[in-house]
C-alpha atoms as a PDB file:
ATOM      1  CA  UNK A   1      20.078  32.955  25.993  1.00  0.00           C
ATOM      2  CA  UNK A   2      18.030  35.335  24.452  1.00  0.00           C
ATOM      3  CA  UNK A   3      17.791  33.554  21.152  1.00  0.00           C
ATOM      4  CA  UNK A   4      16.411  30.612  23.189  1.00  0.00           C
ATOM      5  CA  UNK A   5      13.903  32.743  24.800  1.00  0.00           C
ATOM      6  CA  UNK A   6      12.444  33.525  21.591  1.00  0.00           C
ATOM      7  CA  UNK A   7      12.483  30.093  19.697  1.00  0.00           C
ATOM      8  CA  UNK A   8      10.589  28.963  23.075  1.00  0.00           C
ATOM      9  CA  UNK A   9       7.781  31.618  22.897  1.00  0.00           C
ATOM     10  CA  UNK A  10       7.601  30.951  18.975  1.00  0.00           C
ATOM     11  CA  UNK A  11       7.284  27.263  20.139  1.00  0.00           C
ATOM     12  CA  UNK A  12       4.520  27.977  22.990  1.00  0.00           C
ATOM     13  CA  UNK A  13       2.596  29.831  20.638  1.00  0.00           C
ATOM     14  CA  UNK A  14       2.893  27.832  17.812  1.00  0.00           C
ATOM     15  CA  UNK A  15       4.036  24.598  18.363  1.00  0.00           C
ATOM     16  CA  UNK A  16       3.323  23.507  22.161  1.00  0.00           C
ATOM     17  CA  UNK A  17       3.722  19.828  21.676  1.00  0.00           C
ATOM     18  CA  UNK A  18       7.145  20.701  20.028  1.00  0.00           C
ATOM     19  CA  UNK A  19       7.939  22.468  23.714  1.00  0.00           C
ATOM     20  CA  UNK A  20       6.310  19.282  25.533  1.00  0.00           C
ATOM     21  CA  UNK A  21       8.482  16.749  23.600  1.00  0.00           C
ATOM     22  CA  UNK A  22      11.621  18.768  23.589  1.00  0.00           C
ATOM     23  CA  UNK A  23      10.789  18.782  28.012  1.00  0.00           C
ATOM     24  CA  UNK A  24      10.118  15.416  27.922  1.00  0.00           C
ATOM     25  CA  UNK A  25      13.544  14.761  26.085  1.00  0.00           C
ATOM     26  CA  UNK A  26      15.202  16.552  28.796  1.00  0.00           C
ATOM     27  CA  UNK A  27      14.704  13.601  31.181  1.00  0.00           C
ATOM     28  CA  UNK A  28      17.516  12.524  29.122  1.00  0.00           C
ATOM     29  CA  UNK A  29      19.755  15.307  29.911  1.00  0.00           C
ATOM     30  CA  UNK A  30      19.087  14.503  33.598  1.00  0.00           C
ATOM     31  CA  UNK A  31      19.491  11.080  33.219  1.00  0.00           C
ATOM     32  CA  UNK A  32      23.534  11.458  31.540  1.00  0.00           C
ATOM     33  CA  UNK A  33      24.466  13.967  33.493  1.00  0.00           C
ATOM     34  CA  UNK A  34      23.274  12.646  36.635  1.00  0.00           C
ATOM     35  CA  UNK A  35      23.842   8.982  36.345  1.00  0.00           C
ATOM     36  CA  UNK A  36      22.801   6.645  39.139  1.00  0.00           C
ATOM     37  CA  UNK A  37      25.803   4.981  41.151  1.00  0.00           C
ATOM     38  CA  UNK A  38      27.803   7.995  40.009  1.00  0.00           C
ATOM     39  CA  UNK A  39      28.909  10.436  42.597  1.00  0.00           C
ATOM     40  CA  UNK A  40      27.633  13.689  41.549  1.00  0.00           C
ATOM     41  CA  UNK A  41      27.906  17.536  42.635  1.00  0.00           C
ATOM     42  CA  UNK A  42      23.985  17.598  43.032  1.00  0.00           C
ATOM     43  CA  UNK A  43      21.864  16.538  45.968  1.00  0.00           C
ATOM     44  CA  UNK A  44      21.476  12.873  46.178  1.00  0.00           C
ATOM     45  CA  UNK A  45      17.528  13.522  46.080  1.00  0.00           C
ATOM     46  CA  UNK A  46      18.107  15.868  43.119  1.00  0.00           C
ATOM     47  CA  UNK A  47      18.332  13.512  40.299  1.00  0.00           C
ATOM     48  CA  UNK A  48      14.343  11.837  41.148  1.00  0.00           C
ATOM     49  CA  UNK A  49      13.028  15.330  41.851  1.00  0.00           C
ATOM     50  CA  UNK A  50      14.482  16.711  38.622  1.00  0.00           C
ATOM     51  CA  UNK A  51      13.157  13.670  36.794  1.00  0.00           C
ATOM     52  CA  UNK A  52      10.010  13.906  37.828  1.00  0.00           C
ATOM     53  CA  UNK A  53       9.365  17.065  37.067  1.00  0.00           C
ATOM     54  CA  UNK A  54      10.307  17.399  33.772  1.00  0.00           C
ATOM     55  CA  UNK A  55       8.002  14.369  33.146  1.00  0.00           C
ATOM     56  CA  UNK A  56       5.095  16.096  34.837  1.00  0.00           C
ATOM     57  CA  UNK A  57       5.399  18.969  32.909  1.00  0.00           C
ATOM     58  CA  UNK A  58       6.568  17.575  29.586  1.00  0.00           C
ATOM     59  CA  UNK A  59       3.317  15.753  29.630  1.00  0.00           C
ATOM     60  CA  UNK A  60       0.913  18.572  31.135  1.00  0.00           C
ATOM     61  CA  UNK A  61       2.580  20.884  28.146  1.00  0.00           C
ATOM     62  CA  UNK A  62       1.229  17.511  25.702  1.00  0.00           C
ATOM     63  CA  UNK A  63      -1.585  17.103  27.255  1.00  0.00           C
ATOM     64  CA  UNK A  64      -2.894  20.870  27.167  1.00  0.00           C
ATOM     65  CA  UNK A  65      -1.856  21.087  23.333  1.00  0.00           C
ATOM     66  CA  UNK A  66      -3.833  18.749  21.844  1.00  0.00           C
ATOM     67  CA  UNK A  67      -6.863  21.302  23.071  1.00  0.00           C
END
């Protein structure tokens, strides 16, 4: 965990749109391990919420690095 901690604040402070994309590639994660039509252990609201954050902020993170 702590090794992740630190590539992440190299990444923020160096590469931000490296952070943003890898975000924005998390929407994949969601999207496996919470597959539509599939029953899951998460809230049945969970998946959409989840979703849509990670695209918010994947972008914001974009977004605010190309400043």
């Amino acid at each position: 965990m702590g090794l992740f901690g630190l590539l992440a604040g190299f990444g923020v402070a160096r590469y931000p749109w490296l952070v943003g994309g890898g975000w924005l590639l998390h929407v994949l994660w969601d999207a496996l391990v919470h597959p539509l039509g599939v029953a899951s252990y998460a809230p049945e609201g969970y998946r959409f919420v989840c979703l849509g954050f990670d695209v918010l902020v994947g972008v914001k993170i974009l977004l605010d690095s190309r400043e």
